[in-house]
N, C-alpha and C. Protein backbone atom coordinates (compact mmCIF):
# COMPACT_ATOMS: atom_id res chain seq x y z
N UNK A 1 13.59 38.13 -17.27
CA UNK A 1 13.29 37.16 -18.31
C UNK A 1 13.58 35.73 -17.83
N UNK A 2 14.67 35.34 -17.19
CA UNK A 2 14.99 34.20 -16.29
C UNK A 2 14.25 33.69 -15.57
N UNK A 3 14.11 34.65 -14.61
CA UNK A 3 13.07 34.05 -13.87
C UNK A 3 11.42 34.00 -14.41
N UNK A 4 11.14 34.77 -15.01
CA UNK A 4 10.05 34.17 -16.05
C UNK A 4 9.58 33.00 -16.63
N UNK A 5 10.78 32.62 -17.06
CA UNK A 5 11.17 30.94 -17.77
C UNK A 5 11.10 30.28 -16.82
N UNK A 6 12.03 30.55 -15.75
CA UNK A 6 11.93 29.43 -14.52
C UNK A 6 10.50 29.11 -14.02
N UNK A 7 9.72 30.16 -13.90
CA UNK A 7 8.39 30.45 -13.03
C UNK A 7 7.61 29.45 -14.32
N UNK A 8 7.43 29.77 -16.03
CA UNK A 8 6.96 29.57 -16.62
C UNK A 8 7.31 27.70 -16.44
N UNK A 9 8.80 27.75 -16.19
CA UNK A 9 8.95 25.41 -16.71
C UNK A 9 8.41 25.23 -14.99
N UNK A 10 8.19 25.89 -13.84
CA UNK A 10 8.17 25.53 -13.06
C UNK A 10 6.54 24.89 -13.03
N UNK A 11 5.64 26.12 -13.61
CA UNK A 11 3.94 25.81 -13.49
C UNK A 11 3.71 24.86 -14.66
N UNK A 12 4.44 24.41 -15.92
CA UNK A 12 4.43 23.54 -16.80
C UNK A 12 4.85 22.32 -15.77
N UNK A 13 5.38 22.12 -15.12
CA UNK A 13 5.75 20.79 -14.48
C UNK A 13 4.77 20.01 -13.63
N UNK A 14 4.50 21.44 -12.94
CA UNK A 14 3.22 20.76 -11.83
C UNK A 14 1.92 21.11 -12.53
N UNK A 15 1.87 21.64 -13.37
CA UNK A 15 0.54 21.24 -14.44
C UNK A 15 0.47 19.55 -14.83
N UNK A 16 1.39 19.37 -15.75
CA UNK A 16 1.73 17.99 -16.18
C UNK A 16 1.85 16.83 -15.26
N UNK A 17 2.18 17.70 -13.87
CA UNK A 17 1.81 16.52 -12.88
C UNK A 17 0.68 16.44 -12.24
N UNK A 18 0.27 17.29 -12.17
CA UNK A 18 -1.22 17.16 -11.77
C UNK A 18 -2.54 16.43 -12.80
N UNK A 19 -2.41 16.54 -13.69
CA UNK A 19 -3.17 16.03 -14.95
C UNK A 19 -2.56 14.31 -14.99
N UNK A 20 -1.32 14.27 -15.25
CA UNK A 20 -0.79 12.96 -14.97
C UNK A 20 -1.40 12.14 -13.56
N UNK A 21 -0.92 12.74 -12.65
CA UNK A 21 -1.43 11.99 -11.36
C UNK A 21 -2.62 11.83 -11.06
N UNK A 22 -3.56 12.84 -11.61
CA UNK A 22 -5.16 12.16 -11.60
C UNK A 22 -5.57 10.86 -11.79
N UNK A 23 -4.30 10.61 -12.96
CA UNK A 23 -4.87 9.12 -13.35
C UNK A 23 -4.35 8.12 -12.22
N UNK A 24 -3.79 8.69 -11.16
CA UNK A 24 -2.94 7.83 -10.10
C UNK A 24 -4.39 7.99 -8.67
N UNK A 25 -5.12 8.66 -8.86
CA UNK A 25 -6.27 8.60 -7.86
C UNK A 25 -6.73 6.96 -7.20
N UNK A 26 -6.96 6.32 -8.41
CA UNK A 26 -7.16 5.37 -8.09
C UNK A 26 -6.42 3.81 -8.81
N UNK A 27 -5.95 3.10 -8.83
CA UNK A 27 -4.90 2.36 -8.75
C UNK A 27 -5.17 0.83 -8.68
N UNK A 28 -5.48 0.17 -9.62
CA UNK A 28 -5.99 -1.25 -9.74
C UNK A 28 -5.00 -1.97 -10.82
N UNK A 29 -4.01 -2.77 -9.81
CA UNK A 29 -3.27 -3.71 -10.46
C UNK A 29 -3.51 -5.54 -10.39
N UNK A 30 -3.68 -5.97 -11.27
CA UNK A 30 -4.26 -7.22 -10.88
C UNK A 30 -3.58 -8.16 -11.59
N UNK A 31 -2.65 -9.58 -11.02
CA UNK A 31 -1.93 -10.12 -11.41
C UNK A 31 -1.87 -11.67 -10.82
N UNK A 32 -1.84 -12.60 -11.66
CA UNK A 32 -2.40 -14.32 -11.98
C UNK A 32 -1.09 -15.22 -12.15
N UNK A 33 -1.03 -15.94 -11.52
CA UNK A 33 -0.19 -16.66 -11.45
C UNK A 33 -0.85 -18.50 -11.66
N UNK A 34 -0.30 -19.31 -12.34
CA UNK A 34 -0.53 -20.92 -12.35
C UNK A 34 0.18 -21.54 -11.57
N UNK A 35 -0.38 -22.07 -10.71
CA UNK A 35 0.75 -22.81 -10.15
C UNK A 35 0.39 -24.44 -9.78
N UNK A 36 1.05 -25.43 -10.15
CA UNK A 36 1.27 -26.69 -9.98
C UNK A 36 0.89 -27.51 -8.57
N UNK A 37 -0.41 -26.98 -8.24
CA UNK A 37 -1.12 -27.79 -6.62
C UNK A 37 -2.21 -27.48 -6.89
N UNK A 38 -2.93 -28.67 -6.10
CA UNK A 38 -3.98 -28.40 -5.39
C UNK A 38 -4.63 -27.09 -5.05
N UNK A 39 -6.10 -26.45 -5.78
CA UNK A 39 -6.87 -25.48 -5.34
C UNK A 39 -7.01 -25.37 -3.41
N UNK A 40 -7.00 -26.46 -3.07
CA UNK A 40 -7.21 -25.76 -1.37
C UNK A 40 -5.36 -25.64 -0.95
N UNK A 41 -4.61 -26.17 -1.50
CA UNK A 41 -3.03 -25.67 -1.10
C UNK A 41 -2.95 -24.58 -1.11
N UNK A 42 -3.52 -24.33 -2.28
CA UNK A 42 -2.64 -22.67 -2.69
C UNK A 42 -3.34 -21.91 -1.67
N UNK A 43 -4.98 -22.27 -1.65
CA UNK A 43 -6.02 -21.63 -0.90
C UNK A 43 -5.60 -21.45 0.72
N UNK A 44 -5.02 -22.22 1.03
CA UNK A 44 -4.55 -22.48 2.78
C UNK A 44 -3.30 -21.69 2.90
N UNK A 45 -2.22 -21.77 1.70
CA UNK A 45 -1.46 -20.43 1.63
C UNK A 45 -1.47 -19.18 2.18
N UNK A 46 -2.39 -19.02 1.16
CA UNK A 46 -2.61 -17.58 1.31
C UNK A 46 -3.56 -17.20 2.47
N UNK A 47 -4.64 -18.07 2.88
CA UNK A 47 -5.07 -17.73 4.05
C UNK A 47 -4.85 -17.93 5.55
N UNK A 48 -3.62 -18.77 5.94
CA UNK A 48 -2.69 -18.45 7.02
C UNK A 48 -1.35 -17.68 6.71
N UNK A 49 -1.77 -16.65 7.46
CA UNK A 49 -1.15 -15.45 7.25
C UNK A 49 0.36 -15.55 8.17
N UNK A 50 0.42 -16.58 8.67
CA UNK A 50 1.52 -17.25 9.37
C UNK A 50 2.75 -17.73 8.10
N UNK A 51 2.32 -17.83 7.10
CA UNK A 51 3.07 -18.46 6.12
C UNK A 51 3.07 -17.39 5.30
N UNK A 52 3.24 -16.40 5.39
CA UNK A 52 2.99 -15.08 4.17
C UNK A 52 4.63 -15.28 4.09
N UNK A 53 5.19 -14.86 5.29
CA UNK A 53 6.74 -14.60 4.50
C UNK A 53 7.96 -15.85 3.83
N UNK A 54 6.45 -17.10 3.61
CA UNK A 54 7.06 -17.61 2.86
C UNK A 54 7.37 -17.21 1.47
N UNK A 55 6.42 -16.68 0.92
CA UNK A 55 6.44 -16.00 0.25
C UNK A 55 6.24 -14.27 -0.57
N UNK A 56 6.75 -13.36 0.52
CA UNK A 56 6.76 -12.24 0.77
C UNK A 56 7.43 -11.49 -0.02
N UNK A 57 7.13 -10.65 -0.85
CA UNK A 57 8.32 -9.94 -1.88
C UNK A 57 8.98 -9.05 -0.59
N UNK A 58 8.14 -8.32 0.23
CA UNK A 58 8.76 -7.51 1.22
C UNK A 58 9.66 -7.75 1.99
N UNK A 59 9.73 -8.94 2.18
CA UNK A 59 10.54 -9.57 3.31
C UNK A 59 11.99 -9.91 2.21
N UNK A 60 11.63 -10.33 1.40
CA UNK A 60 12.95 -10.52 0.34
C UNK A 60 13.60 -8.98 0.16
N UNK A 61 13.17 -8.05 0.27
CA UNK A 61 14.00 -6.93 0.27
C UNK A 61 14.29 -6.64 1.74
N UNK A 62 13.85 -6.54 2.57
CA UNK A 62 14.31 -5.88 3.88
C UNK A 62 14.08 -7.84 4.29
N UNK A 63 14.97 -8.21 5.10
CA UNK A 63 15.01 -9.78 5.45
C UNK A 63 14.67 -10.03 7.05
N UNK A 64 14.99 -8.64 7.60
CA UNK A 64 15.65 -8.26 9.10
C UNK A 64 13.72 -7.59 9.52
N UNK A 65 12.60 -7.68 7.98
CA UNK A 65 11.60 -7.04 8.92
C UNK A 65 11.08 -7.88 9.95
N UNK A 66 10.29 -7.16 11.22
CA UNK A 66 9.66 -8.00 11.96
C UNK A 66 8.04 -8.03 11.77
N UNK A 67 7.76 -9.59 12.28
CA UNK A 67 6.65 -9.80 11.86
C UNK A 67 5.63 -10.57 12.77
N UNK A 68 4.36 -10.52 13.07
CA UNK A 68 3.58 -11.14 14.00
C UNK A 68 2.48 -11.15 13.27
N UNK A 69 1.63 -12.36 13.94
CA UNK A 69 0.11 -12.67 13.44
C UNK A 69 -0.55 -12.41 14.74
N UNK A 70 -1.77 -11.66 14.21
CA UNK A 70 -2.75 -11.40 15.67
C UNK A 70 -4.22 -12.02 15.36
N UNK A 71 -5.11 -12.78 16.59
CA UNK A 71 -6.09 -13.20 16.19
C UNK A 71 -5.77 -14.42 15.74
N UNK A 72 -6.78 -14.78 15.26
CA UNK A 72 -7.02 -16.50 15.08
C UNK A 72 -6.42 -16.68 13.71
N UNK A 73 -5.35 -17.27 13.33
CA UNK A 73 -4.76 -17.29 12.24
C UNK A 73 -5.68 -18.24 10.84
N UNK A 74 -5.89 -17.52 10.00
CA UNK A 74 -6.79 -18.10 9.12
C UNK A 74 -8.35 -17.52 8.71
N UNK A 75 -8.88 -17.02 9.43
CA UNK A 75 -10.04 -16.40 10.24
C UNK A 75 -10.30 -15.42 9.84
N UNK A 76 -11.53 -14.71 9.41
CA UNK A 76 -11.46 -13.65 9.23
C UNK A 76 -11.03 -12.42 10.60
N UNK A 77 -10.46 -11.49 10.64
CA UNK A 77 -9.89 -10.57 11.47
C UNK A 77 -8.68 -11.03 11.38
N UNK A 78 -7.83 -11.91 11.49
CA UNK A 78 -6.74 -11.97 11.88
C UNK A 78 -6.20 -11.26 11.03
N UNK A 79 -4.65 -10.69 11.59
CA UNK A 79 -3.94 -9.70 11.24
C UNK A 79 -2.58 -10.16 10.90
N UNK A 80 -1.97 -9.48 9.69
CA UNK A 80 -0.49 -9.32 9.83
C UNK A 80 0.21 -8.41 10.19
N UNK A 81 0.90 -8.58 11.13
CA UNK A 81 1.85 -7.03 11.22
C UNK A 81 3.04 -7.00 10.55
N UNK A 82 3.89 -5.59 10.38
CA UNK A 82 5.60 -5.81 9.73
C UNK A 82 6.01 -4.45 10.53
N UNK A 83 7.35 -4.72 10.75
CA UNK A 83 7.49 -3.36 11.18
C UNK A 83 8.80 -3.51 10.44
N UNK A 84 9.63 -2.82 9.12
CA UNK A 84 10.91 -2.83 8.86
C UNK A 84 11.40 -1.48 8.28
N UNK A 85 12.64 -1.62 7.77
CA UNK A 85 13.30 -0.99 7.39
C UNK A 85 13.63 0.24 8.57
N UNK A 86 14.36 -0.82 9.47
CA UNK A 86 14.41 0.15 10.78
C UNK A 86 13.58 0.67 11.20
N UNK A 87 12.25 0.81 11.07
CA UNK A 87 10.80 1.18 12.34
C UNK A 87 10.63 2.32 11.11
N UNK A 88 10.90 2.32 9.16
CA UNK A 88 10.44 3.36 8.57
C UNK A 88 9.39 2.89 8.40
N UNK A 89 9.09 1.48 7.67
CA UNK A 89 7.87 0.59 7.22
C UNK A 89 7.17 0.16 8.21
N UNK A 90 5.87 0.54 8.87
CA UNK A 90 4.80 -0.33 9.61
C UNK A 90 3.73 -0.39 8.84
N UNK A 91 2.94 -1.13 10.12
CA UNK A 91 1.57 -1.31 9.26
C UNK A 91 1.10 -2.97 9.62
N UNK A 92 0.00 -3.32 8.91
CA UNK A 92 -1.04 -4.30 8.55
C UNK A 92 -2.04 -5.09 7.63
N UNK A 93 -2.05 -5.76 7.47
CA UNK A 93 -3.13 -6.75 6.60
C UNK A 93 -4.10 -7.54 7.54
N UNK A 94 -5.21 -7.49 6.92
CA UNK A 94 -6.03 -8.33 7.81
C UNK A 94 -7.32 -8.37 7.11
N UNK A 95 -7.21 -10.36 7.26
CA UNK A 95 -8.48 -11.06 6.18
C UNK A 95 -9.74 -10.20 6.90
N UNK A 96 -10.59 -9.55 5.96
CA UNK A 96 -11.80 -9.18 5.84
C UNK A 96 -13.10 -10.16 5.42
N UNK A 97 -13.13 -10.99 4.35
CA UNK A 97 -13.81 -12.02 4.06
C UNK A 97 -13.07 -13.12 3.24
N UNK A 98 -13.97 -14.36 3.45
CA UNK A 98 -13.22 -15.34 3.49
C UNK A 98 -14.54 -16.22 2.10
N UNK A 99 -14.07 -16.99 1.18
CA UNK A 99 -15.10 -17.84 0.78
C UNK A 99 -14.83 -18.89 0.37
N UNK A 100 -14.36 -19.91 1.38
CA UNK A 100 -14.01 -20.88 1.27
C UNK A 100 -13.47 -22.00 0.11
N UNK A 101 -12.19 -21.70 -0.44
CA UNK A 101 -11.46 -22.17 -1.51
C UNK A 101 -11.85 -21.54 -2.35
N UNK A 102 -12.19 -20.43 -2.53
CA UNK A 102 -12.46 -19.35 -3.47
C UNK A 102 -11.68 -17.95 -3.53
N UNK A 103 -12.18 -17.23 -2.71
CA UNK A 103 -11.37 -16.30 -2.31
C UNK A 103 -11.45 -15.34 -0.71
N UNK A 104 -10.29 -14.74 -0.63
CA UNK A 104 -10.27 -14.53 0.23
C UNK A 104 -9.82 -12.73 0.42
N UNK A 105 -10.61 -11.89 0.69
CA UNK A 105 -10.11 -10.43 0.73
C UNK A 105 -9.57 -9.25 2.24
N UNK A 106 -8.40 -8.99 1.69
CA UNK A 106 -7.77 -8.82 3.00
C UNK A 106 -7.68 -7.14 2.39
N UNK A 107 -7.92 -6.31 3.32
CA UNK A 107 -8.01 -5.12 3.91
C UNK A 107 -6.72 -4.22 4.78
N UNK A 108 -5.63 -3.43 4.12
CA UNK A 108 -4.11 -3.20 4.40
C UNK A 108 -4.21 -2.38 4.75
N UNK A 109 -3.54 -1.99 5.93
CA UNK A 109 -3.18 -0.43 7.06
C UNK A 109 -2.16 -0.35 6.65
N UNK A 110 -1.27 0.89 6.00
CA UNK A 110 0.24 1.12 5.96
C UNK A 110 -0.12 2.61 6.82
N UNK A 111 0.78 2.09 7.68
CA UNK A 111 0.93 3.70 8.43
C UNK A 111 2.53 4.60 8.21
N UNK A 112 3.63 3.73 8.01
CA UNK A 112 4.67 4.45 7.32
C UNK A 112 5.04 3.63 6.39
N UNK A 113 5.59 4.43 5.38
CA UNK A 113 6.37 5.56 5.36
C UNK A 113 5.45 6.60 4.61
N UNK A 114 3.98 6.06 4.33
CA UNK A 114 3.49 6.87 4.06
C UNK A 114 1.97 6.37 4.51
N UNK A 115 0.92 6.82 4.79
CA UNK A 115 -0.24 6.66 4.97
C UNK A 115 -1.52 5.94 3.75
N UNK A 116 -2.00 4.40 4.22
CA UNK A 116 -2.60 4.33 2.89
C UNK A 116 -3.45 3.05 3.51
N UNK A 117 -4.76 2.46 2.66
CA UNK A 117 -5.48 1.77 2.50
C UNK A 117 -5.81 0.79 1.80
N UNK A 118 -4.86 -0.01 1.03
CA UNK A 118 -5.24 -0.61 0.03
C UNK A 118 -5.91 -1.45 0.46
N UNK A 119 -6.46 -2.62 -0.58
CA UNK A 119 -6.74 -3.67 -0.50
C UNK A 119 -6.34 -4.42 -1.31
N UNK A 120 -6.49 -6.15 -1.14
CA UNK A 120 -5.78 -7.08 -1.66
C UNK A 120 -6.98 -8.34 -1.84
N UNK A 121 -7.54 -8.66 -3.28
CA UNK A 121 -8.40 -9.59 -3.22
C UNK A 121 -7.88 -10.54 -3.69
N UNK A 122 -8.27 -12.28 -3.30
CA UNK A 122 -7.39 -13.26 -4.06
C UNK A 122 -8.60 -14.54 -4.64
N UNK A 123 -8.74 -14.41 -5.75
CA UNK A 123 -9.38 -15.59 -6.20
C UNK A 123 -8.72 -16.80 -6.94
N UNK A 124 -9.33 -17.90 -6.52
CA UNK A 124 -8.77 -19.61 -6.45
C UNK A 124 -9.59 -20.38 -7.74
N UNK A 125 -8.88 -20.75 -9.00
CA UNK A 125 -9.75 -21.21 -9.85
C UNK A 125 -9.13 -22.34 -10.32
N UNK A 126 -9.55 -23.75 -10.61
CA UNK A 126 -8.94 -24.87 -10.82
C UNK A 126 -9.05 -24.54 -12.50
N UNK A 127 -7.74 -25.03 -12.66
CA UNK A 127 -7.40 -25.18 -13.92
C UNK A 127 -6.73 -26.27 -14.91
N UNK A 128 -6.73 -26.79 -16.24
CA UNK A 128 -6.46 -27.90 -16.02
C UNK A 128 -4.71 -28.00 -16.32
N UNK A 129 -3.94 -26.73 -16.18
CA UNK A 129 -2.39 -27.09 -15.39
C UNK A 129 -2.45 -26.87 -14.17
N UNK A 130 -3.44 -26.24 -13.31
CA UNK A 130 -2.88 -26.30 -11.84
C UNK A 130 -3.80 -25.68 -11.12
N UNK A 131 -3.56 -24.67 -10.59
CA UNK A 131 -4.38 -23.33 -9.75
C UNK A 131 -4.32 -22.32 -10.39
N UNK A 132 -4.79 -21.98 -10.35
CA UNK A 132 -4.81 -20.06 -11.30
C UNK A 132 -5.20 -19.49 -9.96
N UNK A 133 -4.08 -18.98 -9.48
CA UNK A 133 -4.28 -17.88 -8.27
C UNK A 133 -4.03 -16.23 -8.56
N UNK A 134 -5.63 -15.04 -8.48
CA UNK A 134 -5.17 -14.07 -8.84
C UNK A 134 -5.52 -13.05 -7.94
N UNK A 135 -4.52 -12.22 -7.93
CA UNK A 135 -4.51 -11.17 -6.76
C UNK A 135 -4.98 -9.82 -7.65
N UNK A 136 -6.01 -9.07 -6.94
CA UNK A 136 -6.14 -7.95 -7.72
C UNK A 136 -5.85 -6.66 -6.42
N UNK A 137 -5.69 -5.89 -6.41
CA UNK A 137 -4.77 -4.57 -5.74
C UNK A 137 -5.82 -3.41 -6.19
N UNK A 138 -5.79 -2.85 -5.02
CA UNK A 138 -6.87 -1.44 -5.27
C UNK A 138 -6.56 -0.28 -4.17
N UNK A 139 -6.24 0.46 -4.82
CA UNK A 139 -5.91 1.36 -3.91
C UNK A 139 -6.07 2.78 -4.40
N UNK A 140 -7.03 4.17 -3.11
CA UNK A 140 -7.65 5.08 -3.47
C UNK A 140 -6.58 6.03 -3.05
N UNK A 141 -6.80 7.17 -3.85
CA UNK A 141 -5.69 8.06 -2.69
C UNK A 141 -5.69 9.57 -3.52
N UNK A 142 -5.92 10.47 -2.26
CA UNK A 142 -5.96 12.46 -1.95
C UNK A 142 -5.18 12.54 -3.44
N UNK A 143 -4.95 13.83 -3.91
CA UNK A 143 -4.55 14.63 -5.00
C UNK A 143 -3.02 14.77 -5.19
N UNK A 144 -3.33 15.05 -3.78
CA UNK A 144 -1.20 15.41 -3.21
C UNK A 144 -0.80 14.15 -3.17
N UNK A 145 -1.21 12.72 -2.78
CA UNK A 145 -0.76 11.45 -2.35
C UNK A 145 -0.24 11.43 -4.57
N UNK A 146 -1.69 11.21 -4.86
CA UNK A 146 -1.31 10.58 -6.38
C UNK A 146 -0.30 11.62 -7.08
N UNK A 147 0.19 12.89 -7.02
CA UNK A 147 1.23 13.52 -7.68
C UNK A 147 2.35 12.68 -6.88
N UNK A 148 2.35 12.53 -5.64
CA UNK A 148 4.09 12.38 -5.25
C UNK A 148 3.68 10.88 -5.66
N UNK A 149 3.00 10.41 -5.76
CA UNK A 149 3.33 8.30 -6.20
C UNK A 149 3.87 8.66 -7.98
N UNK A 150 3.15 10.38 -8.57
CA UNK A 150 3.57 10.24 -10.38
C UNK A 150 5.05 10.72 -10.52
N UNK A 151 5.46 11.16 -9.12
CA UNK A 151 6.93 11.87 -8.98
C UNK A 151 7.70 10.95 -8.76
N UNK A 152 6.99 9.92 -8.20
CA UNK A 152 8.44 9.07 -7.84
C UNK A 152 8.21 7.61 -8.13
N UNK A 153 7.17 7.65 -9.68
CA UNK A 153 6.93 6.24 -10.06
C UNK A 153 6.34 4.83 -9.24
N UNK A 154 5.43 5.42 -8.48
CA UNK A 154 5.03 4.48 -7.56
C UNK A 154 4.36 3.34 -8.25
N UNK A 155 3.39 3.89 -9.44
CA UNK A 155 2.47 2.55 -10.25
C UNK A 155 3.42 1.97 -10.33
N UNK A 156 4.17 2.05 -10.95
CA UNK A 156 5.62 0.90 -11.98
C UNK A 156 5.52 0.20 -10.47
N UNK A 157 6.70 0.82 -9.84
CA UNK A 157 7.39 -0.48 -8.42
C UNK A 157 5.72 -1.11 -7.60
N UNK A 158 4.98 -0.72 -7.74
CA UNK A 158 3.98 -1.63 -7.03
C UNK A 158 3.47 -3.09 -7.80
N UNK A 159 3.42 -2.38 -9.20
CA UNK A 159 3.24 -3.30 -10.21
C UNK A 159 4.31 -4.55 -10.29
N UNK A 160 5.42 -4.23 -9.79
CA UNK A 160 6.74 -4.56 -10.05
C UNK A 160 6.49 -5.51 -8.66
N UNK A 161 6.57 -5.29 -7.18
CA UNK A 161 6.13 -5.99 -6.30
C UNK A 161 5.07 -7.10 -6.31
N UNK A 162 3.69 -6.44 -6.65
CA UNK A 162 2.78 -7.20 -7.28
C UNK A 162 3.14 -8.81 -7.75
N UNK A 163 3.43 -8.08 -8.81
CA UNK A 163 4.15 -9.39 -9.56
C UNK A 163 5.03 -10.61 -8.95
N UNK A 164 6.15 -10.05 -8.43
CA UNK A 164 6.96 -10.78 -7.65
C UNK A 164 6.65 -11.53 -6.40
N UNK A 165 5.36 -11.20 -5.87
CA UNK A 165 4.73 -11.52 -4.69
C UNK A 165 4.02 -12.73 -5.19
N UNK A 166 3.73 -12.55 -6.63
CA UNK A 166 2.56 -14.01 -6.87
C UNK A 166 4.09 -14.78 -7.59
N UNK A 167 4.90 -14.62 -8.39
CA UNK A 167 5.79 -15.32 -8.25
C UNK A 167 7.32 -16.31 -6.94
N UNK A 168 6.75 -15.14 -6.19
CA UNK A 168 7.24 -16.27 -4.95
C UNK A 168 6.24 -16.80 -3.94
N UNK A 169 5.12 -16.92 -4.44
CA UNK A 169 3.92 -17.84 -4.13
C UNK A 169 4.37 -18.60 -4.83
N UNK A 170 4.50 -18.89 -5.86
CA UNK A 170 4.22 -19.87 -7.16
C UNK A 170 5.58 -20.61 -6.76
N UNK A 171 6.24 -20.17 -6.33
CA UNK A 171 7.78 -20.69 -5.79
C UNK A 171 7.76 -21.53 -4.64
N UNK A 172 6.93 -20.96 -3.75
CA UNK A 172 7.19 -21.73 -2.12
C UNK A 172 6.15 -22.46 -2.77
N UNK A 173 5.10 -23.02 -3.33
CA UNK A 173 4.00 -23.86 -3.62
C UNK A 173 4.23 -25.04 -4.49
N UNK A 174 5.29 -24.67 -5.26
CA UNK A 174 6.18 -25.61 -6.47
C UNK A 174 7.29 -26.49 -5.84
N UNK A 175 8.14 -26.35 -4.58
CA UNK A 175 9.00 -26.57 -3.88
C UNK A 175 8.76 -28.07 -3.39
């Protein structure tokens, strides 16, 4: 009878996670920030990738990651690399298209700590307090990927990063 129950809350769990995490397949967080400059400031920001960890949520948690630009900085191709949290976190970003004080869409390799593809689009809109800079986040991902992101709350903390990433833009740009 025990183990019945067990077997029975065990297939109730990964039922509920599987139905849950479907909705984790695909993954579009998109988040706007105002900030007090010039449309090509903010715009030159974000597209020398030399200046990312000015404002990096990643780098504010691990401080010690390492980091390089490859390619022509600004440009489409050029690359960011990181390698932290002791060689767990690698990976890449790298501008895909560019539209001059408009936006700019960059294309992300994470190879650890887990395998993934996102992307990162950023559009530049003058406003009459400042810049309206908004990042929208998209990211696809296998059956097994979206249960373990519903197991271990991945939407929330990305959302949570997200956020903090256009607020310490809005920080190094206000300075």
């Amino acid at each position: 009878m025990i183990l019945v129950l067990i077997a029975a809350l065990i297939v109730g769990f990964i039922t509920i996670g599987l139905i849950s995490s479907s909705k984790l397949k695909t993954i579009d967080i998109s988040k706007s920030v105002t900030i007090n400059v010039d449309k090509q400031e903010a715009f030159e920001m974000v597209k020398h990738l030399e200046r990312f960890p000015e404002w990096s949520p990643f780098l504010e948690v691990d401080p010690s990651q390492k980091t390089s630009v490859k390619g022509t900085d600004g440009t489409v191709g050029a690359q960011y690399h990181w390698e932290g949290n002791k060689g767990k976190d690698l990976g890449y970003q790298e501008i895909v298209k560019i539209d001059e004080g408009n936006f700019i869409g960059m294309a992300c390799t994470i190879e650890k700590p887990f395998k993934a593809t996102p992307t990162f689009d950023y559009t530049f809109e003058n406003t009459s307090n400042g810049t309206k800079v908004t990042q929208d986040f998209h990211l696809e991902s296998g059956a097994v990927d979206a249960f373990f992101m519903w197991l271990f709350g991945a939407k929330k903390e990305m959302d949570k990063t997200n956020a903090r990433g256009m607020e310490l833009l809005k920080q190094a740009l206000e300075k």
